[in-house]
PDB file of N, CA and C in Angstrom:
ATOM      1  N   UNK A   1       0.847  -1.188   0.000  1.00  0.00           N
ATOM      2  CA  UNK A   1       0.000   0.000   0.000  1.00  0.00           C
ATOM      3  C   UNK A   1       0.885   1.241   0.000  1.00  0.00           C
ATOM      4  N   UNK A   2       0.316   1.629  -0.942  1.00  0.00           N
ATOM      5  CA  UNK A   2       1.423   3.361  -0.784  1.00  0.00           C
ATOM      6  C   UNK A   2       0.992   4.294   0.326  1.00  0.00           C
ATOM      7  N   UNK A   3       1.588   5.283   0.673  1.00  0.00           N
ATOM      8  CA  UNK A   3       1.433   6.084   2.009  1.00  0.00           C
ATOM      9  C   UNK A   3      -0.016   6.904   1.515  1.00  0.00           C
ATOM     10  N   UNK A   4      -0.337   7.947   2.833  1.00  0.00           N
ATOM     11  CA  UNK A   4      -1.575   8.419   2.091  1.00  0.00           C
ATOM     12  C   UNK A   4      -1.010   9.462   1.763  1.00  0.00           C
ATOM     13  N   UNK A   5      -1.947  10.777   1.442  1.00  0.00           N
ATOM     14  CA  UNK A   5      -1.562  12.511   1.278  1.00  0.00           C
ATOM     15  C   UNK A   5      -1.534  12.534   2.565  1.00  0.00           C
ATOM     16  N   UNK A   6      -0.732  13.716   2.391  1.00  0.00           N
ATOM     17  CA  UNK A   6      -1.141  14.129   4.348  1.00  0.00           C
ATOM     18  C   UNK A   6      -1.948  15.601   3.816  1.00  0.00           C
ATOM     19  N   UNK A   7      -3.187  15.674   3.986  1.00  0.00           N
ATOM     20  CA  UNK A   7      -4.032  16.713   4.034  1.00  0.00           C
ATOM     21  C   UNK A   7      -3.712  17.865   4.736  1.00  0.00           C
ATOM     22  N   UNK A   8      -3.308  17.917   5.689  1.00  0.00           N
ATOM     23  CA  UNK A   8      -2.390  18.726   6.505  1.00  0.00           C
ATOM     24  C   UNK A   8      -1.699  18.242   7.926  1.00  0.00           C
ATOM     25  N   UNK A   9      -0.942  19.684   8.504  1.00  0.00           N
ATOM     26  CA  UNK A   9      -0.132  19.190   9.384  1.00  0.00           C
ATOM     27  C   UNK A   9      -0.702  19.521  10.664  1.00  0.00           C
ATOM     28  N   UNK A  10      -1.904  19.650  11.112  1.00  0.00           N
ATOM     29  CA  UNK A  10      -2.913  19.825  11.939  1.00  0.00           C
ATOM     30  C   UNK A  10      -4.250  19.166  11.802  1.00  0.00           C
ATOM     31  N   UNK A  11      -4.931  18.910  13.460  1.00  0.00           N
ATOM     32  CA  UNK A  11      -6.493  18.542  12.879  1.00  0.00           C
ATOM     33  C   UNK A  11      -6.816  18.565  12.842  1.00  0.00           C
ATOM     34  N   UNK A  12      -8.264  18.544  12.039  1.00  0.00           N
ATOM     35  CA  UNK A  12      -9.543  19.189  11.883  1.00  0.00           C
ATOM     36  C   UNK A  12     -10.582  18.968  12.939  1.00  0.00           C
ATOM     37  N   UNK A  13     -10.854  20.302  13.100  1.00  0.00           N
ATOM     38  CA  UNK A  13     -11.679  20.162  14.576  1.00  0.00           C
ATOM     39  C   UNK A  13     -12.824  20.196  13.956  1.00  0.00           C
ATOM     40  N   UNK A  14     -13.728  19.116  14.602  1.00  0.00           N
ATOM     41  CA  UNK A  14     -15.250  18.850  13.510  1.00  0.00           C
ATOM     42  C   UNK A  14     -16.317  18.976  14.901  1.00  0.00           C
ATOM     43  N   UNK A  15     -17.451  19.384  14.610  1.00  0.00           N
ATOM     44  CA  UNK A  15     -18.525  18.927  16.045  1.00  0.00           C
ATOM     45  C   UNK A  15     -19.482  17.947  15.701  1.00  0.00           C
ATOM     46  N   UNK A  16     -19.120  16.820  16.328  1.00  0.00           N
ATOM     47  CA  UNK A  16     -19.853  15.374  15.468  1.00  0.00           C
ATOM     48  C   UNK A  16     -20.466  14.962  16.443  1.00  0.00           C
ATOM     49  N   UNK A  17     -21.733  14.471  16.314  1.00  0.00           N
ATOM     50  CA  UNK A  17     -23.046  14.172  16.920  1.00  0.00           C
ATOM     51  C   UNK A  17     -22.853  12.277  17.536  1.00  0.00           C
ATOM     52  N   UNK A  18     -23.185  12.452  18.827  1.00  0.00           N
ATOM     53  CA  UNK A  18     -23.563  11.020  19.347  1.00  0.00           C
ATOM     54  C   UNK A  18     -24.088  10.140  18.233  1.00  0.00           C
ATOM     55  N   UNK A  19     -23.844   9.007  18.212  1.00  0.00           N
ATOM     56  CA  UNK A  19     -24.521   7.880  17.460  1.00  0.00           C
ATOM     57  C   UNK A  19     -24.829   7.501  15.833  1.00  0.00           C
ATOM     58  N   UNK A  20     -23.964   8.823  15.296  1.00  0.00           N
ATOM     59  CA  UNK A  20     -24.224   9.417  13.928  1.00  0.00           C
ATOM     60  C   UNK A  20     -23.196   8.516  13.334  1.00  0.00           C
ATOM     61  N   UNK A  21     -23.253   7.995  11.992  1.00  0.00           N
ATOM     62  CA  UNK A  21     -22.222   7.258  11.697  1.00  0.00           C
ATOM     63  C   UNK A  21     -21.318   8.534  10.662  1.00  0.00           C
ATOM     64  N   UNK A  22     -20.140   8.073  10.510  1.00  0.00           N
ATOM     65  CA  UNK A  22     -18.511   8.899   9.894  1.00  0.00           C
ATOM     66  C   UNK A  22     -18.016   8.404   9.160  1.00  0.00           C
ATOM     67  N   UNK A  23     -17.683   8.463   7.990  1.00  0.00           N
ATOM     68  CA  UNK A  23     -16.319   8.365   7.244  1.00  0.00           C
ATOM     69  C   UNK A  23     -15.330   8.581   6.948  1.00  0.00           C
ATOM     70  N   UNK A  24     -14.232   8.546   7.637  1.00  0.00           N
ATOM     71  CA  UNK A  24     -13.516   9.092   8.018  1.00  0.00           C
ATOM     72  C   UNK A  24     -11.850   8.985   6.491  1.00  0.00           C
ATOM     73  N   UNK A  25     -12.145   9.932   6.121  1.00  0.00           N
ATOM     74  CA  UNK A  25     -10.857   9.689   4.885  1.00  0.00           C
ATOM     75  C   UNK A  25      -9.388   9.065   5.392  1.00  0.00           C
ATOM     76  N   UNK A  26      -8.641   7.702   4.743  1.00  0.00           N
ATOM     77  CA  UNK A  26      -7.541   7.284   4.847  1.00  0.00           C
ATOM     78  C   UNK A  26      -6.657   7.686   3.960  1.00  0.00           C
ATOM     79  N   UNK A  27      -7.066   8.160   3.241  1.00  0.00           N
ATOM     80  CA  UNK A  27      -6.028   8.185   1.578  1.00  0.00           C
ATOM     81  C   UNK A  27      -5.438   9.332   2.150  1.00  0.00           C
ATOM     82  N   UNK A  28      -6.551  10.720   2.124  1.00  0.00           N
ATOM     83  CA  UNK A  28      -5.770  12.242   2.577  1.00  0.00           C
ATOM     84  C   UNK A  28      -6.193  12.653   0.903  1.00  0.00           C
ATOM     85  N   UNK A  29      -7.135  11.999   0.306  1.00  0.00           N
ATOM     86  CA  UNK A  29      -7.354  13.066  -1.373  1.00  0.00           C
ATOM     87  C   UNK A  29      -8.362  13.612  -1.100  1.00  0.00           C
ATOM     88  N   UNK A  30      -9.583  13.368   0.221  1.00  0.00           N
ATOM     89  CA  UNK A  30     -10.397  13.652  -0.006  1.00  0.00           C
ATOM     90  C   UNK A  30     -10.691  15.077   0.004  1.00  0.00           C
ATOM     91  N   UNK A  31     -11.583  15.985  -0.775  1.00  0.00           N
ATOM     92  CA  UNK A  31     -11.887  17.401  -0.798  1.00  0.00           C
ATOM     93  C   UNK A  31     -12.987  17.857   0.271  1.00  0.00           C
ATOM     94  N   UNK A  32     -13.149  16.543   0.869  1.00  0.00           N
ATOM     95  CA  UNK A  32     -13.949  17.185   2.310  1.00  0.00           C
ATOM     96  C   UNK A  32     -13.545  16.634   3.428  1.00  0.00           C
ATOM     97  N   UNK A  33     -12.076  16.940   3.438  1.00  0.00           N
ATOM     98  CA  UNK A  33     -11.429  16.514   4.995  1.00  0.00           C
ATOM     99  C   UNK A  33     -12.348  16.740   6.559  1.00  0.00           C
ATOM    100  N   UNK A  34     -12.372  15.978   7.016  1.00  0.00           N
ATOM    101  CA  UNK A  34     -11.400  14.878   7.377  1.00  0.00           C
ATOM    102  C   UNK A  34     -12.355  13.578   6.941  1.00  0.00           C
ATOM    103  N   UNK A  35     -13.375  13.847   6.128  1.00  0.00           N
ATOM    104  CA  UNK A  35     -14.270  13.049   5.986  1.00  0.00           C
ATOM    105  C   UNK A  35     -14.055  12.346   4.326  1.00  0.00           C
ATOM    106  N   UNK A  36     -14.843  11.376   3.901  1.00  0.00           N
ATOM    107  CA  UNK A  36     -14.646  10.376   2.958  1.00  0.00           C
ATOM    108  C   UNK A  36     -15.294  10.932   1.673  1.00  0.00           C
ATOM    109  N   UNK A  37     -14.794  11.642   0.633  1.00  0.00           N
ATOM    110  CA  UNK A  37     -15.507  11.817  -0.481  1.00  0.00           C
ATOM    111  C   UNK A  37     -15.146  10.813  -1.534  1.00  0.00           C
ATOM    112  N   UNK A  38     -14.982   9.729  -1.736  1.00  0.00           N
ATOM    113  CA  UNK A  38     -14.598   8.799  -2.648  1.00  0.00           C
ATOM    114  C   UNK A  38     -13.393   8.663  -3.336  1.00  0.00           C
ATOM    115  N   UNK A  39     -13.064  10.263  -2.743  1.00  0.00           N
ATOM    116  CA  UNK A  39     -11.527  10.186  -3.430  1.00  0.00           C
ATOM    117  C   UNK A  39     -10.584   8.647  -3.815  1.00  0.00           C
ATOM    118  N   UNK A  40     -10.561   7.830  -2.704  1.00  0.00           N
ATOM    119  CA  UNK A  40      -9.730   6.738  -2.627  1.00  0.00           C
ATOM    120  C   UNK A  40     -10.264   5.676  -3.960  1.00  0.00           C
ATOM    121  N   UNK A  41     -10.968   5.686  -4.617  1.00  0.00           N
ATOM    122  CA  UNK A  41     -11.216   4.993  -5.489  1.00  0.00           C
ATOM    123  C   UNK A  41     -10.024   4.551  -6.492  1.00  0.00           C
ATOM    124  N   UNK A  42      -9.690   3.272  -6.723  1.00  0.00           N
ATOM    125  CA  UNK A  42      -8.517   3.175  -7.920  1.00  0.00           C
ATOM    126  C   UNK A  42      -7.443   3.210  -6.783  1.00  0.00           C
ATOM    127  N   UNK A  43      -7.222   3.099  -5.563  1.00  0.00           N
ATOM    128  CA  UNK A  43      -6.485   2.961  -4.793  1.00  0.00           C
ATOM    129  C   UNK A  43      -6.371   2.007  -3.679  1.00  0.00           C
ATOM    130  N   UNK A  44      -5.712   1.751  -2.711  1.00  0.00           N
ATOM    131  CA  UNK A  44      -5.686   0.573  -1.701  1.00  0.00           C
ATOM    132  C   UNK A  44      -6.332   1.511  -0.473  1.00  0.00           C
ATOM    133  N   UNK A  45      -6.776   2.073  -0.643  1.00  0.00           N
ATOM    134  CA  UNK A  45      -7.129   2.741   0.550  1.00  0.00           C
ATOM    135  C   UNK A  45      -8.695   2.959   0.648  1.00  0.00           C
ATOM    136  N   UNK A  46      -9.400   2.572   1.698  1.00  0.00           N
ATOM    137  CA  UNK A  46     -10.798   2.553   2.229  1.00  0.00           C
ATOM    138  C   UNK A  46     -11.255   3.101   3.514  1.00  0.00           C
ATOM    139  N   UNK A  47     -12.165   4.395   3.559  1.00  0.00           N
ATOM    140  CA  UNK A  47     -12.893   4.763   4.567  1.00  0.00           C
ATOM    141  C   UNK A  47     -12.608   4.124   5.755  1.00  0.00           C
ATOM    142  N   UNK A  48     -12.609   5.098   6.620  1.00  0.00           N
ATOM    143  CA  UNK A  48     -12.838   4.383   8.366  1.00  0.00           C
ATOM    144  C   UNK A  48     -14.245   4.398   8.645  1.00  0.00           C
ATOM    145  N   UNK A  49     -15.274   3.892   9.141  1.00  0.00           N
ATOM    146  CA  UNK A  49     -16.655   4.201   9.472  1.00  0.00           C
ATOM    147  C   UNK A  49     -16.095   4.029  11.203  1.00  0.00           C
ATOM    148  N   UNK A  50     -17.052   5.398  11.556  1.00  0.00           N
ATOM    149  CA  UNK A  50     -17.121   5.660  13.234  1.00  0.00           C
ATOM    150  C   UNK A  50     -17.895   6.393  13.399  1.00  0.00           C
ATOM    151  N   UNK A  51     -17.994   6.289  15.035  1.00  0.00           N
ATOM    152  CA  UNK A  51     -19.107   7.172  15.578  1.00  0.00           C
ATOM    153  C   UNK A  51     -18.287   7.121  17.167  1.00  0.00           C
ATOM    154  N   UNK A  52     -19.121   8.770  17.965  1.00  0.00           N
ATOM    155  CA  UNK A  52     -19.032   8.616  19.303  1.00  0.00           C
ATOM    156  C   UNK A  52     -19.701   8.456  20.151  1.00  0.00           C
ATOM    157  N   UNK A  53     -19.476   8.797  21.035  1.00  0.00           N
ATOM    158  CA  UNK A  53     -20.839   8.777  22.341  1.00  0.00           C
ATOM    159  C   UNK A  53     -21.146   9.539  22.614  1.00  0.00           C
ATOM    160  N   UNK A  54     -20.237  11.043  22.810  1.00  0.00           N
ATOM    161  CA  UNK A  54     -20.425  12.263  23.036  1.00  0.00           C
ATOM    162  C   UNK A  54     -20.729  13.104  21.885  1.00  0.00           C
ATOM    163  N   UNK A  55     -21.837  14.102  21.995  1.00  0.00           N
ATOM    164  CA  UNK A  55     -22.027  15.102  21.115  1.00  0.00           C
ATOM    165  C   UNK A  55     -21.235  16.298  21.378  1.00  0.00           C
ATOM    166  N   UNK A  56     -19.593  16.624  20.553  1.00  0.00           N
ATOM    167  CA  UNK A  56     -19.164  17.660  21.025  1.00  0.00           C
ATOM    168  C   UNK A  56     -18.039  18.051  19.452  1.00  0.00           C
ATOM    169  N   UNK A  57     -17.401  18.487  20.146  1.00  0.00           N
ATOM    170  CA  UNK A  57     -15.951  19.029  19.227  1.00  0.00           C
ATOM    171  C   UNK A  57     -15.027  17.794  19.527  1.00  0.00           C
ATOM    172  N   UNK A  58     -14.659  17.658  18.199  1.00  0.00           N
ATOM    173  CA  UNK A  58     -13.457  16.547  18.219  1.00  0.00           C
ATOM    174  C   UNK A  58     -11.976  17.130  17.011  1.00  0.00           C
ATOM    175  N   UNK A  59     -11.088  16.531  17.469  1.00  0.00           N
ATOM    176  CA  UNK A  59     -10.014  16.910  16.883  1.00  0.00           C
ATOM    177  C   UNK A  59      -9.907  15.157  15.683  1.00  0.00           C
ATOM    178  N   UNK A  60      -9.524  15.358  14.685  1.00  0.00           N
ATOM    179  CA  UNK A  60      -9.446  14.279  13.622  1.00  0.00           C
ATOM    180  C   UNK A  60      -8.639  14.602  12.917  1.00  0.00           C
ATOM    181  N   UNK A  61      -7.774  13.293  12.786  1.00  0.00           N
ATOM    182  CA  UNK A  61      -6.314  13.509  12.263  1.00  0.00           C
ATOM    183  C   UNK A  61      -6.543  13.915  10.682  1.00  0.00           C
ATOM    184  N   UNK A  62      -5.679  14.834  10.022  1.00  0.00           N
ATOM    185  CA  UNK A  62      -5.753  15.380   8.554  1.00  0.00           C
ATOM    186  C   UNK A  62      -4.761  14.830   8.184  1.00  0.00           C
ATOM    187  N   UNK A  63      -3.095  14.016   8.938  1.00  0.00           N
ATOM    188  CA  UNK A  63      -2.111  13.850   8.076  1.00  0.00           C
ATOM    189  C   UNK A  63      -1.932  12.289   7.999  1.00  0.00           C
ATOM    190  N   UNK A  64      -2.904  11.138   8.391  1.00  0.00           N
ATOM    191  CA  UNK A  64      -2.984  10.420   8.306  1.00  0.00           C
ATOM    192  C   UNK A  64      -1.736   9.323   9.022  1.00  0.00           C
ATOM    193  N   UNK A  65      -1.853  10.260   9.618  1.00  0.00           N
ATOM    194  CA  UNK A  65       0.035   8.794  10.372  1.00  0.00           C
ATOM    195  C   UNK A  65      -0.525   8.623  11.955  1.00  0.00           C
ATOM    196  N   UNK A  66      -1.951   9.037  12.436  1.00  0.00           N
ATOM    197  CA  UNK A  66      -2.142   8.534  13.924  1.00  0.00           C
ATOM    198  C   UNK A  66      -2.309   6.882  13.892  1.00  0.00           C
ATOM    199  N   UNK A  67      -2.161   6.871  15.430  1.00  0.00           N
ATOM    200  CA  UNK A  67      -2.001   5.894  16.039  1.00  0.00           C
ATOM    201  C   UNK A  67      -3.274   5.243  16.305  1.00  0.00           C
ATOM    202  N   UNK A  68      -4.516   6.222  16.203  1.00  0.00           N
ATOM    203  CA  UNK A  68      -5.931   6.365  17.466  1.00  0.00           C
ATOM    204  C   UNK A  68      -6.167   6.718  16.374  1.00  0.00           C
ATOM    205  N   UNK A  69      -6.859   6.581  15.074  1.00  0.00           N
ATOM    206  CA  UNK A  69      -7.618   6.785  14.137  1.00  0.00           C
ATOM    207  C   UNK A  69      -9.628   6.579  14.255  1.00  0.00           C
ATOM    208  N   UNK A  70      -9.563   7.475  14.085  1.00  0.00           N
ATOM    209  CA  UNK A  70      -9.859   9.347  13.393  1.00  0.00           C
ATOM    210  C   UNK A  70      -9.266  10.027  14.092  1.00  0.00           C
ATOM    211  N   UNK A  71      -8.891   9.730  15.284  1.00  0.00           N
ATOM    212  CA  UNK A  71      -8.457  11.251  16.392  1.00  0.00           C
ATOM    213  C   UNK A  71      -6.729  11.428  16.091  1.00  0.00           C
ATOM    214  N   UNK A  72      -6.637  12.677  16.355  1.00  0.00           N
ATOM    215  CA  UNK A  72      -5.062  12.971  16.123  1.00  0.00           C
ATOM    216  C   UNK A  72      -4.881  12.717  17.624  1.00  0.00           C
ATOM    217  N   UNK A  73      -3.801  12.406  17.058  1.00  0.00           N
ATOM    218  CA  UNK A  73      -2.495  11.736  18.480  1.00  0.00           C
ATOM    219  C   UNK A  73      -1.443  13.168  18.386  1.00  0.00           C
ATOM    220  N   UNK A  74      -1.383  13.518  17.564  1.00  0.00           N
ATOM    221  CA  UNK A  74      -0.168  14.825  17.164  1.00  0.00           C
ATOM    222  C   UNK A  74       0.668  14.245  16.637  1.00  0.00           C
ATOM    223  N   UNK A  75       0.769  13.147  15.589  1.00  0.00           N
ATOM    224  CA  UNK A  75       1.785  12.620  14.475  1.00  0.00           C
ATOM    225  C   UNK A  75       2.236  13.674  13.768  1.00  0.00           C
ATOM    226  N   UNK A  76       1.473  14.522  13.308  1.00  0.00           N
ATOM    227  CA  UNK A  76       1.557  15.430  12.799  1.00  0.00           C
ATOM    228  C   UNK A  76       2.920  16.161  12.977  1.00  0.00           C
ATOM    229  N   UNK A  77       3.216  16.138  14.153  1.00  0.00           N
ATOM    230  CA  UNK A  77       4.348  16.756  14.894  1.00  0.00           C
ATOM    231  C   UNK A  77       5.840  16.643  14.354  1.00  0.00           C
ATOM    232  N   UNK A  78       5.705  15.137  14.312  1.00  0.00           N
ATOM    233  CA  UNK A  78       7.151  14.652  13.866  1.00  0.00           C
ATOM    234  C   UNK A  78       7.360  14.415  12.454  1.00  0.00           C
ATOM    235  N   UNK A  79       6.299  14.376  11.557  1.00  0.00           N
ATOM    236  CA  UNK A  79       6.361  14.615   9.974  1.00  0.00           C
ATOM    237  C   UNK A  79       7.157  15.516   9.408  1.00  0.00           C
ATOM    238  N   UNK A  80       7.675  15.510   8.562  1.00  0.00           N
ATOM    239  CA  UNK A  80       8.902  16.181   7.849  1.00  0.00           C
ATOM    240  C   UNK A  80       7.908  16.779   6.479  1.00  0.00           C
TER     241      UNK A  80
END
């Protein structure tokens, strides 16, 4: 599998609803970060589906190298 884009070097703070389901982009092509627009098609790379428990603000990784996927860990950090 080739690496993804890194969409950026920060993460997108989203306010995502209890119980709601997510798609969460792996590739990094998608044009509606941090979320799944089909971009990955023709590629090895496939959607995360998630949801939380809490209805609030969440931080979601944009450069694709966390650990805790959707949430940024701050990988971001050590990317070159």
């Amino acid at each position: 599998m080739s690496d993804p884009v890194i969409a950026q070097k920060k993460p997108c703070v989203v306010e995502l609803e209890a119980a709601q389901s997510y798609w969460w982009c792996t590739c990094g092509r998608s044009a509606n970060q941090p979320f799944c627009d089909g971009s990955h098609k023709g590629t090895d790379f496939t959607p995360l589906e998630f949801t939380v428990t809490e209805s609030k603000k969440y931080g979601l990784c944009a450069c694709k190298h966390t650990k805790n996927a959707p949430f940024c860990d701050a990988a971001h950090r050590d990317l070159r």
